[in-house]
N, C-alpha and C. Protein backbone atom coordinates (compact mmCIF):
# COMPACT_ATOMS: atom_id res chain seq x y z
N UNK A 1 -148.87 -181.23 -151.50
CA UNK A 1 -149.60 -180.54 -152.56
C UNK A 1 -151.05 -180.96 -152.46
N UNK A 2 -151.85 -179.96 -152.79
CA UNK A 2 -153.71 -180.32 -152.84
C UNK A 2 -153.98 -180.01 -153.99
N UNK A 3 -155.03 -181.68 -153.97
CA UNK A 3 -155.48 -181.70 -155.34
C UNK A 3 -156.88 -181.83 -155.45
N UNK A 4 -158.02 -181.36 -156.09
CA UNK A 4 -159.23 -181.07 -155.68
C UNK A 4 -160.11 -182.18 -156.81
N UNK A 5 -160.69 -183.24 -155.83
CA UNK A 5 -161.35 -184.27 -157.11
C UNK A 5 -162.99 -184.47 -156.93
N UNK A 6 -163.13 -183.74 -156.62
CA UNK A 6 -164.48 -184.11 -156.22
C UNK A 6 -164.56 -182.91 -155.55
N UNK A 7 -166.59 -182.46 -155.29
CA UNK A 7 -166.94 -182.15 -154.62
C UNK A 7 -166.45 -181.42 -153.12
N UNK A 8 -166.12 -182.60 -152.83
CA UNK A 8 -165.68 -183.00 -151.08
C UNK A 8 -164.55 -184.03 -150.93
N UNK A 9 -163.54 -183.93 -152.08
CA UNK A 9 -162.54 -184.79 -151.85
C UNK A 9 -161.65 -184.01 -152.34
N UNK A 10 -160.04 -184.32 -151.99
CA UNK A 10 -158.83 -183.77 -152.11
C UNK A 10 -157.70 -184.52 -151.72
N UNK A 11 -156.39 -184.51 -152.87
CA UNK A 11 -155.78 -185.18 -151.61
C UNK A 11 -154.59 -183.84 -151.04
N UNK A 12 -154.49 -184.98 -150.16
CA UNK A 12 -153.52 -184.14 -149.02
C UNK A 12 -152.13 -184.60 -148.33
N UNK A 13 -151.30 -183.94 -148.09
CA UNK A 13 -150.34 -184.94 -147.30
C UNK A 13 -150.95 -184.89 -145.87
N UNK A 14 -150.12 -186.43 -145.50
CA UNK A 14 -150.54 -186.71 -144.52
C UNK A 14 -149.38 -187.12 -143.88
N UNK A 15 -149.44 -186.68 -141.96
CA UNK A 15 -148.22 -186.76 -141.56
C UNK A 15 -147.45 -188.02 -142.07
N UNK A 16 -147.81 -189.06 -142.46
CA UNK A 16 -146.35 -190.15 -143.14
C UNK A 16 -145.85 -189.22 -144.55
N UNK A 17 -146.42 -188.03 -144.78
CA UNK A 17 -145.92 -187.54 -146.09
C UNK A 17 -146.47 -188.30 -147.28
N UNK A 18 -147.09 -188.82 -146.97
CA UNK A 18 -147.79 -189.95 -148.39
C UNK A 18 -149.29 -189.15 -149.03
N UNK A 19 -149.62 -189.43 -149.85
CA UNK A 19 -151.21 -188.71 -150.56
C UNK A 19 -151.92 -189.78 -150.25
N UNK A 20 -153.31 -189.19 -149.81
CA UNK A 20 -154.13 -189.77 -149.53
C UNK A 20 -155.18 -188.87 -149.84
N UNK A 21 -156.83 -189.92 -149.94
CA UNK A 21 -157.86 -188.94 -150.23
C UNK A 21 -158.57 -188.49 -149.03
N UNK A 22 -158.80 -187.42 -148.86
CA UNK A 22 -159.30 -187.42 -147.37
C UNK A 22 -161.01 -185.86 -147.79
N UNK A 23 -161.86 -186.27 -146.64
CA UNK A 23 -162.98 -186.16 -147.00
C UNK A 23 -162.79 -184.62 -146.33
N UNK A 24 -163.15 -183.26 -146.59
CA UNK A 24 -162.98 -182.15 -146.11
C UNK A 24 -163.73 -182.15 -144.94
N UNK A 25 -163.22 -180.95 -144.23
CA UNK A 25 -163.68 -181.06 -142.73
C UNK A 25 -165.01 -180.37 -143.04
N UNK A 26 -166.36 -180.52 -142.47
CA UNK A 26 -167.71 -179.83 -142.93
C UNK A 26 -167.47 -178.89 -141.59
N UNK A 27 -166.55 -178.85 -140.45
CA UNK A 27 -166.56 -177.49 -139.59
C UNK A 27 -166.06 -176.42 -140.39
N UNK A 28 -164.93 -176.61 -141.37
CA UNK A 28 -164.54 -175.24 -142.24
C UNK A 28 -165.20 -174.77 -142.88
N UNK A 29 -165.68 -173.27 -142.53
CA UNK A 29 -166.16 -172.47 -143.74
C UNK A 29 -165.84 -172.34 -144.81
N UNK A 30 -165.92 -172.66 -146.43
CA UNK A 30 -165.03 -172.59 -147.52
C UNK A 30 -165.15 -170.63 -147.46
N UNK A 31 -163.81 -170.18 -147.95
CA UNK A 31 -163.44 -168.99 -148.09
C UNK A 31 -163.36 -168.68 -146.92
N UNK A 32 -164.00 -169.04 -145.29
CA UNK A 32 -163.53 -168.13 -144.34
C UNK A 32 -162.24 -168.41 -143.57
N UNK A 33 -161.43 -167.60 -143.25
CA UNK A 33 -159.84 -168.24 -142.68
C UNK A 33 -159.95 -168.64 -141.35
N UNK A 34 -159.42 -169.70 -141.52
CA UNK A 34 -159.27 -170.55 -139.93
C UNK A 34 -158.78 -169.93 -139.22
N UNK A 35 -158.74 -170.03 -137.43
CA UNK A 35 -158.56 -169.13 -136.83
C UNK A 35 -157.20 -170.13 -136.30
N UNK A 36 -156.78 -169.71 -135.26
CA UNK A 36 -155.26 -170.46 -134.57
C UNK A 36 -156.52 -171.79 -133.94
N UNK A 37 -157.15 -171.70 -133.28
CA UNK A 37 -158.44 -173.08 -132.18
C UNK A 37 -158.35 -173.21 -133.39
N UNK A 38 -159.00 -173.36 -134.63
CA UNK A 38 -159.52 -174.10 -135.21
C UNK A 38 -158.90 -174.76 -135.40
N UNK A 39 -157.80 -174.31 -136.31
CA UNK A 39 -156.62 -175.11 -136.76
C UNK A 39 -155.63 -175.96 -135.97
N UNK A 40 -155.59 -176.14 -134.73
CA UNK A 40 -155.55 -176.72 -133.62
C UNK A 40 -156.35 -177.28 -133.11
N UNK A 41 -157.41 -177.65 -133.35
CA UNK A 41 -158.53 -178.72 -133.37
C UNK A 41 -158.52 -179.75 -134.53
N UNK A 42 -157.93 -179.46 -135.41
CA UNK A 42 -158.34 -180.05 -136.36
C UNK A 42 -157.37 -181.61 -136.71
N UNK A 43 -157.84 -182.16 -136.99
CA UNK A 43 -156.62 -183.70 -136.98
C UNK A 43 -155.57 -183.68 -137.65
N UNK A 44 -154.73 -185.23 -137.00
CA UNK A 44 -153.65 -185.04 -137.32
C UNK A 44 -153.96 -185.46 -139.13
N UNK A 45 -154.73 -185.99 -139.83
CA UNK A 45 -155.18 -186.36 -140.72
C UNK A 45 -155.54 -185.47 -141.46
N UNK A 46 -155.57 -184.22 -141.16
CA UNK A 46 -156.09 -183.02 -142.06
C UNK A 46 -154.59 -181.94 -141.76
N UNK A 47 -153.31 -182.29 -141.77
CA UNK A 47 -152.22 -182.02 -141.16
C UNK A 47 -151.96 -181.42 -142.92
N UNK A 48 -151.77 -179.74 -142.98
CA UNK A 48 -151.61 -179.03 -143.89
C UNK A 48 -152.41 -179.81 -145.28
N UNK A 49 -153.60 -179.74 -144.90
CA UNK A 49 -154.59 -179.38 -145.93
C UNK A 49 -154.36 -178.12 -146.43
N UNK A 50 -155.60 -177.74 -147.74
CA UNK A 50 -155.37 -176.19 -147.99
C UNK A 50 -156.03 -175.35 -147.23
N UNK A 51 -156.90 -175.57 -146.41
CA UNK A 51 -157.62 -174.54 -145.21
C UNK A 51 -156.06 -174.20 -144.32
N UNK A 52 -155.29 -175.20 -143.62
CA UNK A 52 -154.15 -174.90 -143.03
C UNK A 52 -153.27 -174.24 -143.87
N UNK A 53 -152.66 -174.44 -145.40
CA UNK A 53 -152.00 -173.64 -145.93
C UNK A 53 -152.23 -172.38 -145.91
N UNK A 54 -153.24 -171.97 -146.54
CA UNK A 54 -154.11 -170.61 -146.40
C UNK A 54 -153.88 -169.73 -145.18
N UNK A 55 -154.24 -170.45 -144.49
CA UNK A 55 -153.94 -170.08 -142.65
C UNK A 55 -151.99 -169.39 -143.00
N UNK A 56 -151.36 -170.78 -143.00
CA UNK A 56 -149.54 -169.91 -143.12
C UNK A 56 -149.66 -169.02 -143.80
N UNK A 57 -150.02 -169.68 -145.45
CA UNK A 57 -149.95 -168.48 -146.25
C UNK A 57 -150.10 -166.91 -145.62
N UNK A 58 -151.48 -166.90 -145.47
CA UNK A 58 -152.10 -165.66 -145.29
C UNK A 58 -151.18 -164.59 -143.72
N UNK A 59 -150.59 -165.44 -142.83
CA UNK A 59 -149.51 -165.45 -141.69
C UNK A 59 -148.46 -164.59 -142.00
N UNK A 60 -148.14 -165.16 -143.19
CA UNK A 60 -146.26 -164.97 -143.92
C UNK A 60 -146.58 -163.74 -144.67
N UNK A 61 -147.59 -163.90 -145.46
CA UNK A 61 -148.21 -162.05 -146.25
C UNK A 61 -148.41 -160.99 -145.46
N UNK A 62 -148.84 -161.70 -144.16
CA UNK A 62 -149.25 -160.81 -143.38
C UNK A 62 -147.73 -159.79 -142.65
N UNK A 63 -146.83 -161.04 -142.19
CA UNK A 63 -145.36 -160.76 -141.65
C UNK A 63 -144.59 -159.75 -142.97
N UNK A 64 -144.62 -160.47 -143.72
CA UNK A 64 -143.79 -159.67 -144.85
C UNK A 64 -144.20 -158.38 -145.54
N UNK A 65 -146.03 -158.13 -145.46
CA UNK A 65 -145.99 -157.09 -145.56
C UNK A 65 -146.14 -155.89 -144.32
N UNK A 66 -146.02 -156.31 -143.08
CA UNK A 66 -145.19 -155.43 -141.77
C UNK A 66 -144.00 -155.43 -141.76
N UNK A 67 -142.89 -155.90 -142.49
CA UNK A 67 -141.62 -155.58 -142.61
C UNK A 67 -141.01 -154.86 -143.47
N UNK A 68 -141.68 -154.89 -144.60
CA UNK A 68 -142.21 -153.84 -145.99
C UNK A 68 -142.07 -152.67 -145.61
N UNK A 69 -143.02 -152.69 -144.70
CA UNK A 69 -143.79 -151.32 -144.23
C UNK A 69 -142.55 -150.81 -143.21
N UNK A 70 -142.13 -151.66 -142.26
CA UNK A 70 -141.19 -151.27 -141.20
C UNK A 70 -139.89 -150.33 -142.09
N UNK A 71 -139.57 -151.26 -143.58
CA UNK A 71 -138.25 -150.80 -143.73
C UNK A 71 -138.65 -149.28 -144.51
N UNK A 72 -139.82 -149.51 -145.17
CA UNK A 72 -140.15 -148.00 -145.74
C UNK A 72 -140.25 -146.75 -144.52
N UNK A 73 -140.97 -147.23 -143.45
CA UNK A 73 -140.70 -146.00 -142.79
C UNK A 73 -139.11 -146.05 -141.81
N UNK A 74 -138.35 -146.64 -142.40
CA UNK A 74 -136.82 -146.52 -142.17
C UNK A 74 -136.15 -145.66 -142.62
N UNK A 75 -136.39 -146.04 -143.76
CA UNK A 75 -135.89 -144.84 -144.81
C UNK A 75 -136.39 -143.47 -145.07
N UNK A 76 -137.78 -143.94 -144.62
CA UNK A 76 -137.87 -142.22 -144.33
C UNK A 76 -137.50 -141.41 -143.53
N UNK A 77 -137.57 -142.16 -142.56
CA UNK A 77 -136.85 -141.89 -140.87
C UNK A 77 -135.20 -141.21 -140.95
N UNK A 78 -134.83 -141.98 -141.79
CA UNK A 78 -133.22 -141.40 -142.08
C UNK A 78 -133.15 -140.46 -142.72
N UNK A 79 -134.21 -139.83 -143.56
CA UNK A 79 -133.56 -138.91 -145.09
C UNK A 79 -133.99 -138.26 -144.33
N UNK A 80 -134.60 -137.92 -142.58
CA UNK A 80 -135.02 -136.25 -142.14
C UNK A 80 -133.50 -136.32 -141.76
N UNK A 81 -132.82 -134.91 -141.66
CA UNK A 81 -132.05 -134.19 -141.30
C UNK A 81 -132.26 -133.39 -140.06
N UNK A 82 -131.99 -133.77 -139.15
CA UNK A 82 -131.97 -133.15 -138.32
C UNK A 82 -130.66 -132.65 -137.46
N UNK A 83 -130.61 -131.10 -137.67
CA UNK A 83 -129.13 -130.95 -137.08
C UNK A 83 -129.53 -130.19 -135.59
N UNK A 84 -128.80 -130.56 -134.80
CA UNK A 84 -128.50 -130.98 -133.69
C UNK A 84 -127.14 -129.93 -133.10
N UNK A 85 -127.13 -128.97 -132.47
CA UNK A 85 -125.45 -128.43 -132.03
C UNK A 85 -124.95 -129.08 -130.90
N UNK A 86 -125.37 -129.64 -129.91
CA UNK A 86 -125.29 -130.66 -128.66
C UNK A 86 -124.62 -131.78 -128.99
N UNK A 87 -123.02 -132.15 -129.08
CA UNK A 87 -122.21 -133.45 -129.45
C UNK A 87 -123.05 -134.48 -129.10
N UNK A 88 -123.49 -134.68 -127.69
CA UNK A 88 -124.39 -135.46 -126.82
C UNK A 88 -125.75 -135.99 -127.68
N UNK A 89 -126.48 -135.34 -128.18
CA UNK A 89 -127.68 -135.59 -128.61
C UNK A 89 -127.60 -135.95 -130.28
N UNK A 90 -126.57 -135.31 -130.66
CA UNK A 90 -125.93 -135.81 -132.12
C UNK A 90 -126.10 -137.68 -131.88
N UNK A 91 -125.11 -137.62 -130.94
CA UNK A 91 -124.47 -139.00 -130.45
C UNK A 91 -125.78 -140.01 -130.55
N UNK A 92 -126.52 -139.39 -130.01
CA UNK A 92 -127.84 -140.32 -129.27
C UNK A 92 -128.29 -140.59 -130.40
N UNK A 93 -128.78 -139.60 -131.55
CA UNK A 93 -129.21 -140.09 -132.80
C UNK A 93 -128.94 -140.43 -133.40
N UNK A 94 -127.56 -140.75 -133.65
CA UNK A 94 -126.67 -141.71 -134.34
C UNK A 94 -126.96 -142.83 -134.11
N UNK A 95 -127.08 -142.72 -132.97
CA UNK A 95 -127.09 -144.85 -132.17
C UNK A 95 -128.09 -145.02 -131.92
N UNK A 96 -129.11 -144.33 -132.03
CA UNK A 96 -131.04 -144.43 -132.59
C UNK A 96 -131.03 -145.05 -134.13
N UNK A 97 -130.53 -144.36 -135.00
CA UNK A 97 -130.42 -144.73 -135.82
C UNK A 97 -129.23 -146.26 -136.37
N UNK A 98 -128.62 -146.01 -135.65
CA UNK A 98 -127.59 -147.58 -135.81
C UNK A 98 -128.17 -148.83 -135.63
N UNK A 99 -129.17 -148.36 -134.20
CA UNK A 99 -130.42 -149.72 -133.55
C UNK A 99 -131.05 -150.11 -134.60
N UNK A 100 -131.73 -148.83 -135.70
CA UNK A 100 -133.06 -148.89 -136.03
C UNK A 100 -132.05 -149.76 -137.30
N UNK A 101 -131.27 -149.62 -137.92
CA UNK A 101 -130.49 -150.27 -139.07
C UNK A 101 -130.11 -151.64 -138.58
N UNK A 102 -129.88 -152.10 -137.60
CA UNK A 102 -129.71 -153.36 -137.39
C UNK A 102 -130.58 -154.15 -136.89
N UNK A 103 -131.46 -153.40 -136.45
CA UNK A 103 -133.35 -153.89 -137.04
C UNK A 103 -133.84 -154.59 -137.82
N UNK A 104 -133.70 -153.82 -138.72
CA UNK A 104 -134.15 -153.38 -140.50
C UNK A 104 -132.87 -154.48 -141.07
N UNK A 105 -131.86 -154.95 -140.69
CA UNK A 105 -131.24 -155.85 -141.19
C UNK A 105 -131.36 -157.20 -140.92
N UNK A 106 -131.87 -157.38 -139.32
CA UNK A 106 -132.53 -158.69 -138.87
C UNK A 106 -134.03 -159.28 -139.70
N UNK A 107 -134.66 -158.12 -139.93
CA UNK A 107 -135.99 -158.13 -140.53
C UNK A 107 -135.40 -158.85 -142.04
N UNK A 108 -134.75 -158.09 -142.98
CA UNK A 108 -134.14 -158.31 -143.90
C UNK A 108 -133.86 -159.72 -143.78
N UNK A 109 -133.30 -160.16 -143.09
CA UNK A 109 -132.65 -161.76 -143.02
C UNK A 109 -133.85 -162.50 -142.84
N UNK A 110 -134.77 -162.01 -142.13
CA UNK A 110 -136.34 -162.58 -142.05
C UNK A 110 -137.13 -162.72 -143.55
N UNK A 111 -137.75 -161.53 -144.13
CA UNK A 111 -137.87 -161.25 -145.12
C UNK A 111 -137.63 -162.15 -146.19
N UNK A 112 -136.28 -162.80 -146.29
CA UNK A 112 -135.57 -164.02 -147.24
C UNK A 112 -136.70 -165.06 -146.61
N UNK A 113 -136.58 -165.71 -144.99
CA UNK A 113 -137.09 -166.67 -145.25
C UNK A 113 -138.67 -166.62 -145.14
N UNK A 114 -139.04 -165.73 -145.32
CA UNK A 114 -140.76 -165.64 -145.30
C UNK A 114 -140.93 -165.76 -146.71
N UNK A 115 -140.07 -165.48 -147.81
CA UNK A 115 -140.20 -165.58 -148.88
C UNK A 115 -139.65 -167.44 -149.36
N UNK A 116 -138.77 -167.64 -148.70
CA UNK A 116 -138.71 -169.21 -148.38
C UNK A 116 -139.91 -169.74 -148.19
N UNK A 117 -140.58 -169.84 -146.98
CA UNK A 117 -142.10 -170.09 -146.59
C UNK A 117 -142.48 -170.17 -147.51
N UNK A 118 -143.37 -169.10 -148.53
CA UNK A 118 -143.80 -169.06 -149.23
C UNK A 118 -143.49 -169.74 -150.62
N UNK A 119 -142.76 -170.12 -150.52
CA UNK A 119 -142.22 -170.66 -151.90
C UNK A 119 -142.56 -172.55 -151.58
N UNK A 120 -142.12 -172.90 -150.38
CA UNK A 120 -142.31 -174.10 -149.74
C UNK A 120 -143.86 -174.35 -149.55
N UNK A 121 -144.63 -173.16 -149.65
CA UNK A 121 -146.07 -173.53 -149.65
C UNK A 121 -146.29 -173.96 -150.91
N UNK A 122 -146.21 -173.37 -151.99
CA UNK A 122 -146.48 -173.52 -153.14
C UNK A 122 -146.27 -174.71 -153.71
N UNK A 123 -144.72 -175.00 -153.20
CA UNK A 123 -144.10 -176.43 -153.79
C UNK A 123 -144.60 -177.71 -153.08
N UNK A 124 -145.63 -177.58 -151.91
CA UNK A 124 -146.29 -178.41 -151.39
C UNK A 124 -145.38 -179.13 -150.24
N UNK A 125 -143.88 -178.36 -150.11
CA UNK A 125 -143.21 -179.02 -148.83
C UNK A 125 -143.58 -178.43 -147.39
N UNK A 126 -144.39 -177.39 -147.24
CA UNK A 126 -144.45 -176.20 -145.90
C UNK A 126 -145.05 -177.63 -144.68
N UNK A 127 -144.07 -177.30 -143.72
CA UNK A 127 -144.68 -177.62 -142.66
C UNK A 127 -144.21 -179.30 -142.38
N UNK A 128 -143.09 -179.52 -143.25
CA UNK A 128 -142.21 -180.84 -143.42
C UNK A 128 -141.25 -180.65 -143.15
N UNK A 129 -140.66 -181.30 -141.83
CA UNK A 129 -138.92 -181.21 -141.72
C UNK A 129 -137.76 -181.35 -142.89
N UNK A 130 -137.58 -180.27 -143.04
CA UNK A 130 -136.06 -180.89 -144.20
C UNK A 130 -135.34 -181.72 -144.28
N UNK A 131 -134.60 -182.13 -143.02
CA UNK A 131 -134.09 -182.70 -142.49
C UNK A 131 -134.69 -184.49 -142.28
N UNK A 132 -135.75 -184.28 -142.29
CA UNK A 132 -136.43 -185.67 -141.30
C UNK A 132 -137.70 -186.34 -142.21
N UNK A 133 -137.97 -184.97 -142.93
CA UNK A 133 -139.43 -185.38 -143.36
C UNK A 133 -140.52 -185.55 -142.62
N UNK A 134 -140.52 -185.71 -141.60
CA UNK A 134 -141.07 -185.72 -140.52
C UNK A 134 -142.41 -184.19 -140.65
N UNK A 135 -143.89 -184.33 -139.90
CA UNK A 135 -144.05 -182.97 -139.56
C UNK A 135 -144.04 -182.01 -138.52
N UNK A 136 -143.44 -180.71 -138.99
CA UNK A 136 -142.88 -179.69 -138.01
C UNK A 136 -143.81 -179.35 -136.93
N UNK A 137 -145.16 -179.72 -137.22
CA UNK A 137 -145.74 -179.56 -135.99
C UNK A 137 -146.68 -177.96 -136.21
N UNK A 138 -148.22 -178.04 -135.58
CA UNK A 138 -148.78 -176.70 -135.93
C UNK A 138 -148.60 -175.46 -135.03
N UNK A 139 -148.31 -176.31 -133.54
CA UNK A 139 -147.74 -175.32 -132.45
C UNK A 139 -146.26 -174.32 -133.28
N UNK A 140 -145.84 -175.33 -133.36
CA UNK A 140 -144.51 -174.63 -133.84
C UNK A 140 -144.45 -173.63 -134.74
N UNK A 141 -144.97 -174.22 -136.64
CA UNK A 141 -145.36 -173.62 -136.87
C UNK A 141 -145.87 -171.93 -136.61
N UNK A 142 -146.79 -171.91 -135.81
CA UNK A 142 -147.67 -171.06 -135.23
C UNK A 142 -147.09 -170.01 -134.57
N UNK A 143 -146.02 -170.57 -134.26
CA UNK A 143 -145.07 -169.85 -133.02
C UNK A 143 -144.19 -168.75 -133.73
N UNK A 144 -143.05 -169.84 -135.44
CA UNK A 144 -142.46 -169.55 -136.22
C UNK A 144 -143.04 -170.17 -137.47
N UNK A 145 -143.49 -169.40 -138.25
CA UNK A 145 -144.37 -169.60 -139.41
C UNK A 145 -142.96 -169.90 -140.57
N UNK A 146 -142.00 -169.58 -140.23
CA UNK A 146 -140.99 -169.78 -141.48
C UNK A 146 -140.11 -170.97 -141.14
N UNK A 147 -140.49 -172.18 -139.91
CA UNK A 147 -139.15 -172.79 -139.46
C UNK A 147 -139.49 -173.58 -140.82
N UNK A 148 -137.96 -174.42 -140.78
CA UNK A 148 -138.57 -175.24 -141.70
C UNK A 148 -137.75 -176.95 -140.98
N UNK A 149 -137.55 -176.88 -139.73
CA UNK A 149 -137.21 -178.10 -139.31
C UNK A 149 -138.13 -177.99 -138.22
N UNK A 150 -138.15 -179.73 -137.79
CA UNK A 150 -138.99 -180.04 -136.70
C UNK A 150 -138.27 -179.58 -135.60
N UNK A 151 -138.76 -179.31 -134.48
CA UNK A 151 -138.27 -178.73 -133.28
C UNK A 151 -136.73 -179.79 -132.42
N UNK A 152 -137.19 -181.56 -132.98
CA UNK A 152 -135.89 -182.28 -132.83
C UNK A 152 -135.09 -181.97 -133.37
N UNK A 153 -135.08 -181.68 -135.00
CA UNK A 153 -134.23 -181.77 -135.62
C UNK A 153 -133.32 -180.38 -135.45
N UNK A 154 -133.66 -179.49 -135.01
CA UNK A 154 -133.61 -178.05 -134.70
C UNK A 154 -132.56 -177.81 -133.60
N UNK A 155 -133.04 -178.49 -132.65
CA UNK A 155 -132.32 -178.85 -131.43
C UNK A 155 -131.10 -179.73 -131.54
N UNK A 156 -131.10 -180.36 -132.54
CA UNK A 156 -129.82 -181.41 -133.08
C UNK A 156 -128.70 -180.46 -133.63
N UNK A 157 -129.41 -179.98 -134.71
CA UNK A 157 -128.45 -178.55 -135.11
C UNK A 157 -128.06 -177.29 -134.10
N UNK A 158 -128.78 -176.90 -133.07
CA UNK A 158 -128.07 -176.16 -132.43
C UNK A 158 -126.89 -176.75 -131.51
N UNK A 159 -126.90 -178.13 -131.46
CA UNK A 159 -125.95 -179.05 -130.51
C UNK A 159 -124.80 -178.71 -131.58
N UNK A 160 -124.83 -179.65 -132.44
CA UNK A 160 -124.12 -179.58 -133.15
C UNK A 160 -123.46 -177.92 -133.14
N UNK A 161 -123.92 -177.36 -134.05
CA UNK A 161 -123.10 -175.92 -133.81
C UNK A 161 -122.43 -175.79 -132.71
N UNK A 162 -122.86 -175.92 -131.44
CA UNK A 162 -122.19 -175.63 -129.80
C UNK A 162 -121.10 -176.24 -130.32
N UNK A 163 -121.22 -177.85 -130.23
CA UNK A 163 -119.77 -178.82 -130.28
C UNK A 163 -119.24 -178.02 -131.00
N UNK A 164 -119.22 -177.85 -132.54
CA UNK A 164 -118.34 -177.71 -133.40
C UNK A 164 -118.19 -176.18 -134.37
N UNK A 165 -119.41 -175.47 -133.65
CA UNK A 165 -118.78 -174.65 -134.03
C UNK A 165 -119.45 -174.56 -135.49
N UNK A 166 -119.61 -173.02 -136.37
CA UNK A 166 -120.13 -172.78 -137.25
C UNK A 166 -119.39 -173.45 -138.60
């Protein structure tokens, strides 16, 4: 969580997960959004400040409202009628449309956790292993803006599953 005490002070977590006061970076523009370099330049000591939140944040708004958009023109996509006398080409648009629904259902399962993300920003945990406490890392992050385990701990759980199974 960021807390604004000063001027030029805030605290912040810091990868041990502990608060500390730490002095803002004078390379960030206030109000302008960090770019991916920047935020990858920036220390491990400034490790999800609010310039970096902002950054996910603005990531996850960005994802969720292209999936918004994806499922609205889904549905529009379906309510045309198009009849077809060719069994063959019937067929084809059926299973055009079956793809595009199990799409739109992966997105959906996405959707939940971008709204996760977002909720984990707020509550000041984003970007903290669940699992470990540990941090998830900005590559990663970057890669998958909604993980919410470190890439070890991640890899532990997919073992696990193999061995044993869901």
């Amino acid at each position: 969580m960021v807390q604004i005490h000063g001027k030029n002070e805030m605290t912040v977590k810091t990868p041990t997960k502990s608060t500390a006061t730490a002095k803002t970076s004078s390379k960030v523009v206030k109000g302008a959004p960090l770019t991916e370099v920047e935020l990858l330049k920036m220390s491990e000591k400034d490790y999800m400040n609010a310039a970096q939140l902002d950054f996910f944040r603005q990531k996850l708004l960005t994802l969720k409202n292209d999936i918004l958009k994806n499922a609205s023109e889904t549905t529009e996509h379906l309510r045309e009628n198009i009849l077809v006398p060719d069994p063959a080409d019937r067929a084809t648009i059926e299973e055009e449309h079956a793809l595009e629904l199990r799409t739109r259902d992966r997105e959906r399962k996405l959707l939940k956790k971008v709204e996760q993300a977002l909720a984990r920003i707020e509550s000041g945990d984003y970007g903290w292993c669940e699992e470990t406490g540990e941090p998830i890392g900005l590559n990663r992050l970057i890669a998958r803006p909604t993980a919410n385990l470190s890439l070890e701990a991640q890899e532990r759980r997919e073992l696990r599953q193999k061995l044993f199974g869901d």
